[in-house]
Protein backbone atom coordinates (compact mmCIF):
# COMPACT_ATOMS: atom_id res chain seq x y z
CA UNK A 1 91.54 96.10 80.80
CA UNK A 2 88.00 96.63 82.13
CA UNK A 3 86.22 98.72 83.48
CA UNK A 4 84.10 99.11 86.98
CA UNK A 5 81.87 101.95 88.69
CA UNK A 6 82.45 102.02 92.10
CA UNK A 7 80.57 104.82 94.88
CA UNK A 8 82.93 105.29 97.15
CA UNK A 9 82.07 107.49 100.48
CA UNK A 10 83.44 110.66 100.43
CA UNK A 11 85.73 110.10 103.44
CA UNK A 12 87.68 107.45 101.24
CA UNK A 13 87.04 109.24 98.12
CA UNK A 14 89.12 112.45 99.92
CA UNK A 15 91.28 109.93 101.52
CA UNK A 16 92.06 108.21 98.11
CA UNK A 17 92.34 111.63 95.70
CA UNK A 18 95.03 112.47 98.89
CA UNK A 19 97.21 109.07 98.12
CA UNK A 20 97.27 109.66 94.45
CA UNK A 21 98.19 112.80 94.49
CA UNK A 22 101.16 112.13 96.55
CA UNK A 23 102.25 108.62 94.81
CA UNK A 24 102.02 111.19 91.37
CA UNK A 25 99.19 108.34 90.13
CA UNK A 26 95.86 107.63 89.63
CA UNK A 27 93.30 106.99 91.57
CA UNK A 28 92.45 103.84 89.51
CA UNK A 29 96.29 102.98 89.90
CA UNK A 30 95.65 103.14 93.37
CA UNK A 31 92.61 101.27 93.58
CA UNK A 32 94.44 98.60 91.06
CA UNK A 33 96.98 97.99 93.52
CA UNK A 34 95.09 98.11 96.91
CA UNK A 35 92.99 95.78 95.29
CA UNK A 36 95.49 93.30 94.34
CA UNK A 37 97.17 92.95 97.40
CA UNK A 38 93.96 92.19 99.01
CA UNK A 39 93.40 89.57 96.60
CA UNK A 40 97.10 87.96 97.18
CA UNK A 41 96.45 88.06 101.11
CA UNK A 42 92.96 85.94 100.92
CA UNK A 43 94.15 82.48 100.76
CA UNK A 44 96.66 83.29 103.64
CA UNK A 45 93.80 85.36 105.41
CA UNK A 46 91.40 82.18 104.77
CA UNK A 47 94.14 79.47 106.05
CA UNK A 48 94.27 81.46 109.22
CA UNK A 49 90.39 81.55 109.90
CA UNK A 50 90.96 77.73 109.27
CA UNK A 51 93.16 77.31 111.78
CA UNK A 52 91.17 79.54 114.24
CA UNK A 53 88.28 78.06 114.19
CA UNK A 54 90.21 74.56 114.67
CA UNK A 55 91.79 76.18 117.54
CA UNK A 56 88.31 77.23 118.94
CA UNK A 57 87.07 73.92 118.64
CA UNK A 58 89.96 72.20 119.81
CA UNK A 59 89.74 74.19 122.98
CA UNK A 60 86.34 73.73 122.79
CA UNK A 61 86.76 70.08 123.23
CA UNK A 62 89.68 70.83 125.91
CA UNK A 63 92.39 70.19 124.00
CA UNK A 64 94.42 73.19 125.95
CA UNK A 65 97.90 73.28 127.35
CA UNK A 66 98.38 74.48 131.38
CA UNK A 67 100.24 78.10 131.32
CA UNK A 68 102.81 76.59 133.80
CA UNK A 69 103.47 73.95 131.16
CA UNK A 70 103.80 76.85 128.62
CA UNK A 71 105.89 79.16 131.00
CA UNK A 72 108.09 76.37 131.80
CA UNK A 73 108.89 75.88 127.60
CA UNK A 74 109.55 79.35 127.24
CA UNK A 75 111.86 80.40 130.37
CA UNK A 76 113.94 76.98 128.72
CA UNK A 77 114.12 78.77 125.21
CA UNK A 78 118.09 79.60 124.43
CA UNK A 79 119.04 77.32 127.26
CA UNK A 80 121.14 73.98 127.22
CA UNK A 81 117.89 72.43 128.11
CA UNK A 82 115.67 74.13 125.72
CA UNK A 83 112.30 71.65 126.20
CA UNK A 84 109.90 71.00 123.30
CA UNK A 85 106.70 73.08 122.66
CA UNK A 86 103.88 71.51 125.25
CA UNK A 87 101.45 68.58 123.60
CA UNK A 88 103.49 68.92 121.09
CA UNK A 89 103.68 64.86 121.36
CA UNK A 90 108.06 65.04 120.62
C-alpha cells in the first residue's frame, strides 16, 4: 500500500476526525473508502454527462417532444391502453 499527503481544510479535516471516530476507524480508512466509491461512480457519472450533453444538443437541434404528447403517455401508464413513450419511433 502507498502512501499520499493530502492538506485537507480544517472544516473537512474536523468533519473527517468526527466520521472516524464514530465508524471506530481511521481516518485513512475513511478516506480509502470515500475514495473508492468515487472512483466506482465515474464511468456511470461520465455516461450520464454523455448523454446530457446529447440531450442538449438534440434539443438544440429541436429534437423535443410536445408536453401534451408527454402528458398524454403518462395519464395512459397502468391503463388497458398504456401508449408508447413519445418519438420513441414503436
Amino acid at each position: 500500500m502507498s502512501v499520499t499527503t493530502i492538506r485537507l481544510q480544517a472544516d473537512v479535516e474536523q468533519h473527517l476526525e468526527a466520521i472516524a471516530n464514530r465508524l471506530h476507524r481511521s481516518k485513512g480508512w475513511v478516506i480509502n473508502q470515500v475514495l473508492s466509491e468515487y472512483i466506482e461512480k465515474q464511468p456511470l457519472e461520465q455516461k450520464r454527462l454523455k448523454q446530457t450533453l446529447e440531450a442538449m444538443e438534440s434539443a438544440a437541434q429541436g429534437k423535443v417532444v410536445d408536453a401534451s404528447e408527454v402528458h398524454h403517455w403518462l395519464n395512459s401508464w397502468g391503463t388497458e391502453n398504456e401508449q408508447d413513450a413519445p418519438g420513441s419511433g414503436k
